[in-house]
C-alpha atoms as a PDB file:
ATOM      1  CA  UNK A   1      12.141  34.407 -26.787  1.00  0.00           C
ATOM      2  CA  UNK A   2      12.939  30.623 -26.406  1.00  0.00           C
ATOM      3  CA  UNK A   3      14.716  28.979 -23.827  1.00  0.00           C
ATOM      4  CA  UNK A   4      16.952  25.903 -23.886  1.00  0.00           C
ATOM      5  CA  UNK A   5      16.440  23.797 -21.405  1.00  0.00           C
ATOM      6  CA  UNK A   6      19.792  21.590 -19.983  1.00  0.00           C
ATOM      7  CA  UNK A   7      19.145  18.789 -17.192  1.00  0.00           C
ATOM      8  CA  UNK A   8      22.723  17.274 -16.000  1.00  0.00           C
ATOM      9  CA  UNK A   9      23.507  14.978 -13.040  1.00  0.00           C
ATOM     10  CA  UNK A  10      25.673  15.866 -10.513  1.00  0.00           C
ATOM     11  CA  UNK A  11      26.498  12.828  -9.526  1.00  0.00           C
ATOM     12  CA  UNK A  12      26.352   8.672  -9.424  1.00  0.00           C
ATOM     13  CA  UNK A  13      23.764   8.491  -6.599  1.00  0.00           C
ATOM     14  CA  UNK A  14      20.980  11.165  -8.365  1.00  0.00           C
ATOM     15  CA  UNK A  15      20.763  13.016  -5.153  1.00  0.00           C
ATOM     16  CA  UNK A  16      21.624  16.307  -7.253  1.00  0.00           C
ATOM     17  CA  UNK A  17      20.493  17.273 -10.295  1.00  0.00           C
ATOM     18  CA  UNK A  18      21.641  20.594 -11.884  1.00  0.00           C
ATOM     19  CA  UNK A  19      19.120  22.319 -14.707  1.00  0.00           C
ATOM     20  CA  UNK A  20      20.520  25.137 -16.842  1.00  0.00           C
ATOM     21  CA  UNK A  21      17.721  27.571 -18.198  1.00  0.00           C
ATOM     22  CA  UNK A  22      19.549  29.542 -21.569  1.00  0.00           C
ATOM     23  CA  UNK A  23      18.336  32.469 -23.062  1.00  0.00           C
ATOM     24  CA  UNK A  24      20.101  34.930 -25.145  1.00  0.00           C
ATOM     25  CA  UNK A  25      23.088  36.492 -24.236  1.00  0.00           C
ATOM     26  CA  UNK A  26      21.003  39.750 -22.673  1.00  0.00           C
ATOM     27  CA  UNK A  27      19.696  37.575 -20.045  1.00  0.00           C
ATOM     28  CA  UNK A  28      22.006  35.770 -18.952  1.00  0.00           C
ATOM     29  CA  UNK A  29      22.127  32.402 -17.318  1.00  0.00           C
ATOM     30  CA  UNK A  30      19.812  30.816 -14.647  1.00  0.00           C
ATOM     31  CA  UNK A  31      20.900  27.649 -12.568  1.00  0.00           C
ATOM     32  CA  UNK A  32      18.636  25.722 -10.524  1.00  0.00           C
ATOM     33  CA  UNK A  33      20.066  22.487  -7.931  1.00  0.00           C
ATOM     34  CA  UNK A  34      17.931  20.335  -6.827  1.00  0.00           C
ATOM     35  CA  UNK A  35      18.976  17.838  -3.574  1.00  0.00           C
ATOM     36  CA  UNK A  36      16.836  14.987  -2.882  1.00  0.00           C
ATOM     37  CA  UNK A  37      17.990  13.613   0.500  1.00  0.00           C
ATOM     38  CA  UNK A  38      16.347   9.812   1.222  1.00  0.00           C
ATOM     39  CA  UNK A  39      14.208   9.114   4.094  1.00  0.00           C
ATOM     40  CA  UNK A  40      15.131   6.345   6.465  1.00  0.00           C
ATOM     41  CA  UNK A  41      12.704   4.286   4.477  1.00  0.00           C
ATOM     42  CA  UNK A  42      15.614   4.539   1.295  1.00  0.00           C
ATOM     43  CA  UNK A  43      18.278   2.733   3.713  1.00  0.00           C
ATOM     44  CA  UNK A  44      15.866   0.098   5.004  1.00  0.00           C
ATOM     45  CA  UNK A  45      15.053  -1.274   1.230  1.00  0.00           C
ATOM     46  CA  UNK A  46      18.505  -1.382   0.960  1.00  0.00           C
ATOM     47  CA  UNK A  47      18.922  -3.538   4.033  1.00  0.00           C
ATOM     48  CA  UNK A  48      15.970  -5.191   3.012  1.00  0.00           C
ATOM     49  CA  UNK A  49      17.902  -6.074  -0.524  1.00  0.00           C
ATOM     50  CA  UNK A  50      21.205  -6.951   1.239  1.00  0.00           C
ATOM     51  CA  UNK A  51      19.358  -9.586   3.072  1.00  0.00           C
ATOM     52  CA  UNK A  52      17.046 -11.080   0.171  1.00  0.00           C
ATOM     53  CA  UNK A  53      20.707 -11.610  -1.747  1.00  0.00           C
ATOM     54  CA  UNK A  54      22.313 -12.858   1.543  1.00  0.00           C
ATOM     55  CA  UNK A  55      19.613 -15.490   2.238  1.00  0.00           C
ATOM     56  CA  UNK A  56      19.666 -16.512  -1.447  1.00  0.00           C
ATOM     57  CA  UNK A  57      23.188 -16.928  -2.272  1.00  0.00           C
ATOM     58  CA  UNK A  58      23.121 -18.876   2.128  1.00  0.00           C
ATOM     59  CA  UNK A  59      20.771 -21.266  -0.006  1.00  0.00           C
ATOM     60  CA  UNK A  60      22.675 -21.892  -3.095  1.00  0.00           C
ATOM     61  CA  UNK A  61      25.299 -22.925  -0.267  1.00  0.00           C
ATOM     62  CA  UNK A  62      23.101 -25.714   1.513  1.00  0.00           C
ATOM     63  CA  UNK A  63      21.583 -26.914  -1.333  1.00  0.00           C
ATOM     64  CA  UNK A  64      25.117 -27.291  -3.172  1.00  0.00           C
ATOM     65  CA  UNK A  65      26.539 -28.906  -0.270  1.00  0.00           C
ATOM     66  CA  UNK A  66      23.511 -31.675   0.118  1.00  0.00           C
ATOM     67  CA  UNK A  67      23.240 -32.097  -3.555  1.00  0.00           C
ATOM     68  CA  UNK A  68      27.741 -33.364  -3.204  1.00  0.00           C
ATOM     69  CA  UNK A  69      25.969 -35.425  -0.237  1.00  0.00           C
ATOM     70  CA  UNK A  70      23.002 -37.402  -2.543  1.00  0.00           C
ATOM     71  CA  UNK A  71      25.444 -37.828  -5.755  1.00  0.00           C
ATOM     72  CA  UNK A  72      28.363 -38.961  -3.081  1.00  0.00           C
ATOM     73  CA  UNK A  73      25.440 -41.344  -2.017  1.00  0.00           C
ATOM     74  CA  UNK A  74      23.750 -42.612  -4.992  1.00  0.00           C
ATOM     75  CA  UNK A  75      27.814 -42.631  -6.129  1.00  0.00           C
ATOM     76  CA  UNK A  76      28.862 -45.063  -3.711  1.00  0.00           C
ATOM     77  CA  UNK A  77      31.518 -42.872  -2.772  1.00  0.00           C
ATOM     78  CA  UNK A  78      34.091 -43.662   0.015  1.00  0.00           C
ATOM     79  CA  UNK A  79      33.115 -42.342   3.487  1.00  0.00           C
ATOM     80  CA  UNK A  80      36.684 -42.819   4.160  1.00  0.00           C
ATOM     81  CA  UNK A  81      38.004 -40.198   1.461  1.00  0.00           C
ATOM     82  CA  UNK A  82      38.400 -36.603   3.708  1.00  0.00           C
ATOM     83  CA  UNK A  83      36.275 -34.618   1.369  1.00  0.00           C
ATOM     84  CA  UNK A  84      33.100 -37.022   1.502  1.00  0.00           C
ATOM     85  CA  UNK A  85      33.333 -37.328   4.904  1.00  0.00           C
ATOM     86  CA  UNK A  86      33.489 -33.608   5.069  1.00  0.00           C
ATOM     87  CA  UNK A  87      30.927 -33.044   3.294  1.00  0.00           C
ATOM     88  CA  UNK A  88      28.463 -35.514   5.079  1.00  0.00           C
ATOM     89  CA  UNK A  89      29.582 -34.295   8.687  1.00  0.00           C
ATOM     90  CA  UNK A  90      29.093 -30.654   7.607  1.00  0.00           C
ATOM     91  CA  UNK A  91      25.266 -31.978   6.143  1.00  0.00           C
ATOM     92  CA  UNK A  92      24.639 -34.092   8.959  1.00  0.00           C
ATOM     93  CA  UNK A  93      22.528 -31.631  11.031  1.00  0.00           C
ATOM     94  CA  UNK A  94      21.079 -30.878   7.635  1.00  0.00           C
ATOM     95  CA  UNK A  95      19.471 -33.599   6.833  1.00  0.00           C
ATOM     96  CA  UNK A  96      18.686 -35.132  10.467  1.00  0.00           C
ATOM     97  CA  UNK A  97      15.507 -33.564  11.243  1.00  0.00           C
ATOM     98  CA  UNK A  98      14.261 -35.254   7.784  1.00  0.00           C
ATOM     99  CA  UNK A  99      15.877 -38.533   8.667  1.00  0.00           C
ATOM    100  CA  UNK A 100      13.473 -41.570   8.654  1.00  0.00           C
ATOM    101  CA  UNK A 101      10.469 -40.377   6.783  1.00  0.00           C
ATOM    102  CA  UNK A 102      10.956 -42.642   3.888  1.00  0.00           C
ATOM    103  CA  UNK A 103      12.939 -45.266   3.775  1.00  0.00           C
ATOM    104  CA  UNK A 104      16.491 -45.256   2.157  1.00  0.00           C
ATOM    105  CA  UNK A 105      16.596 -47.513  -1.168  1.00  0.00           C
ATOM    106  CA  UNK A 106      19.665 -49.525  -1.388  1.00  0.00           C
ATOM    107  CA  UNK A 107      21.508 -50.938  -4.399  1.00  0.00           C
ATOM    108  CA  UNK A 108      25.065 -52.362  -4.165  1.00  0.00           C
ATOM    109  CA  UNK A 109      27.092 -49.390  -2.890  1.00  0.00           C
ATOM    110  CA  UNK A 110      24.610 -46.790  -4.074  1.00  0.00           C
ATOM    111  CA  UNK A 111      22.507 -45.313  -1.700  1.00  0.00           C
ATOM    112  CA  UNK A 112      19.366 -42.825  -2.466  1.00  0.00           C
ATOM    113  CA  UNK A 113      18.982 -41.005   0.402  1.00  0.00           C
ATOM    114  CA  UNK A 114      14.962 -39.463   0.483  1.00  0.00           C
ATOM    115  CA  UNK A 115      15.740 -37.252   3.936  1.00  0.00           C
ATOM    116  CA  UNK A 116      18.696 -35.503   1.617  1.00  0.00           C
ATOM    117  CA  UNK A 117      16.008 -34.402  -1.083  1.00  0.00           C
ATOM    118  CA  UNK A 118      13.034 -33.367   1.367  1.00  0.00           C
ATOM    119  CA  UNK A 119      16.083 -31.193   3.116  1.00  0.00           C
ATOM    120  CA  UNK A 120      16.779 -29.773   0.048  1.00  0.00           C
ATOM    121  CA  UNK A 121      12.639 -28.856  -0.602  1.00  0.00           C
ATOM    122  CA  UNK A 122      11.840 -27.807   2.710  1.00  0.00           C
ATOM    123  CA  UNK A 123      14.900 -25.600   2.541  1.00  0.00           C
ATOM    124  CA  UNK A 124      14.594 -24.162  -0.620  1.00  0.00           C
ATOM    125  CA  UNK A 125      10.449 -23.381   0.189  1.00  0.00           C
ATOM    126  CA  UNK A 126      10.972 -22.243   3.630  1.00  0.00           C
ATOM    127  CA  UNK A 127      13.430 -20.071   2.240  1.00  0.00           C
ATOM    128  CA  UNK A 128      11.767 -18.418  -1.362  1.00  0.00           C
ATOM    129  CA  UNK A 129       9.004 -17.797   1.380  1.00  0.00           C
ATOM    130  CA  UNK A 130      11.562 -15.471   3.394  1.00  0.00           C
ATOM    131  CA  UNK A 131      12.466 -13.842   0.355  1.00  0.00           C
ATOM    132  CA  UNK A 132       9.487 -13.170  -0.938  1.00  0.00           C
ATOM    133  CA  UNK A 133       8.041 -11.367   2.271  1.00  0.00           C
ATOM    134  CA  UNK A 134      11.167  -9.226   2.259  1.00  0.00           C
ATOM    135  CA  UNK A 135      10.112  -8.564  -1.334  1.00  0.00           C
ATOM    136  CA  UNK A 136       6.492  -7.540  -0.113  1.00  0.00           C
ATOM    137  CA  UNK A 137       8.235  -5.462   2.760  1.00  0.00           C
ATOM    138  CA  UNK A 138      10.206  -4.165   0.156  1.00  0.00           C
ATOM    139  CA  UNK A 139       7.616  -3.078  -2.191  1.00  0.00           C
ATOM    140  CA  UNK A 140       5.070  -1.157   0.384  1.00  0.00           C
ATOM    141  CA  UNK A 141       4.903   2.888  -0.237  1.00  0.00           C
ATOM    142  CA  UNK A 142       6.850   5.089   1.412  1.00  0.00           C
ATOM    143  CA  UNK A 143       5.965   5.554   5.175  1.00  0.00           C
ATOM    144  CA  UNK A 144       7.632   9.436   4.963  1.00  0.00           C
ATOM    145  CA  UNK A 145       8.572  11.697   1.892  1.00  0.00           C
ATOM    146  CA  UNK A 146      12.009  13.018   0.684  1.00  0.00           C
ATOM    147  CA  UNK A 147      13.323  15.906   1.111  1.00  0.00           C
ATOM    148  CA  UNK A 148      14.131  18.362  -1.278  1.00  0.00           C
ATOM    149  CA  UNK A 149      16.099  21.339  -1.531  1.00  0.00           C
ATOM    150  CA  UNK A 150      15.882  23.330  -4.588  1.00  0.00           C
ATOM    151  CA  UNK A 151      18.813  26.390  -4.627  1.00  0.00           C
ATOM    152  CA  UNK A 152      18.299  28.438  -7.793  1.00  0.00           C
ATOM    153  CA  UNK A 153      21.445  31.371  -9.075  1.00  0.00           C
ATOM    154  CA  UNK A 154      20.597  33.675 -11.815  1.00  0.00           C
ATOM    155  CA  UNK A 155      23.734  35.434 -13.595  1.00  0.00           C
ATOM    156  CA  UNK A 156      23.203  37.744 -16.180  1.00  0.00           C
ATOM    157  CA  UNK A 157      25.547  38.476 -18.915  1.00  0.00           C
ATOM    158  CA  UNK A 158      26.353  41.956 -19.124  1.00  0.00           C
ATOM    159  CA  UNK A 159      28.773  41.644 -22.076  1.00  0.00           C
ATOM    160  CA  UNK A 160      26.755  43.217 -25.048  1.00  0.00           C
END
């Protein structure tokens, strides 16, 4: 006797899978569900995720709004036009903490501002750095197993 052997998922998460044992028609049916129910450890990756993406897209931000800053700079752009001076008051505290390790190079209007692109390497190190030990977190075996459930209904066919 051979048996067919069926595997279909339940549903969109894989916590259930259903598997469908077929014989003949004498013996019927057999139905086995399986449950897997994540650990603790399951949610925390997810966190862990949630946060690598948050910090990420957090640094596309800054260094979008201090790269506007250095080409409104090397520009000459007006300081008097709303959205330059918004964007240098909102990169202000930004770039201050770099402010006065090399000097700024002037040329006409143009200005090239060096504290705008150590901000914008000391940011974007400090944080691939956070995102890759999240990644390492991340990545370390599973402190706990999952559970499983398996539930298994034979029917036989009595129709012969």
């Amino acid at each position: 006797m051979t048996t067919k052997r069926t595997i279909t998922i339940v549903d969109d998460d894989d916590d259930a899978v259903v598997e469908q044992h077929r014989g003949d028609e004498l013996h019927g049916e057999e139905t086995e569900v399986v449950t897997a129910t994540p650990g603790p450890w399951h949610f925390m990756r997810g966190w862990l995720a949630f946060l690598q993406g948050a910090i990420a897209l957090t640094l596309l931000a800054v260094l979008s709004l201090l790269g506007f800053r250095l080409a409104f700079a090397l520009a000459g752009a007006n300081p008097a036009n709303n959205f330059v001076d918004f964007i240098y008051d909102v990169t202000a505290p930004l770039v201050e903490p770099f402010e006065g390790i090399v000097n700024e190079s002037i040329e006409g209007d143009s200005v090239f501002e060096p504290e705008t692109v150590i901000a914008m390497g000391v940011y974007t190190v400090a944080a691939l750095l956070v995102i890759a030990f999240l990644s390492l977190i991340k990545s370390a075996p599973t402190p706990e197993r999952e559970e499983v459930t398996r539930h298994r209904h034979q029917q036989i066919d009595t129709h012969a």
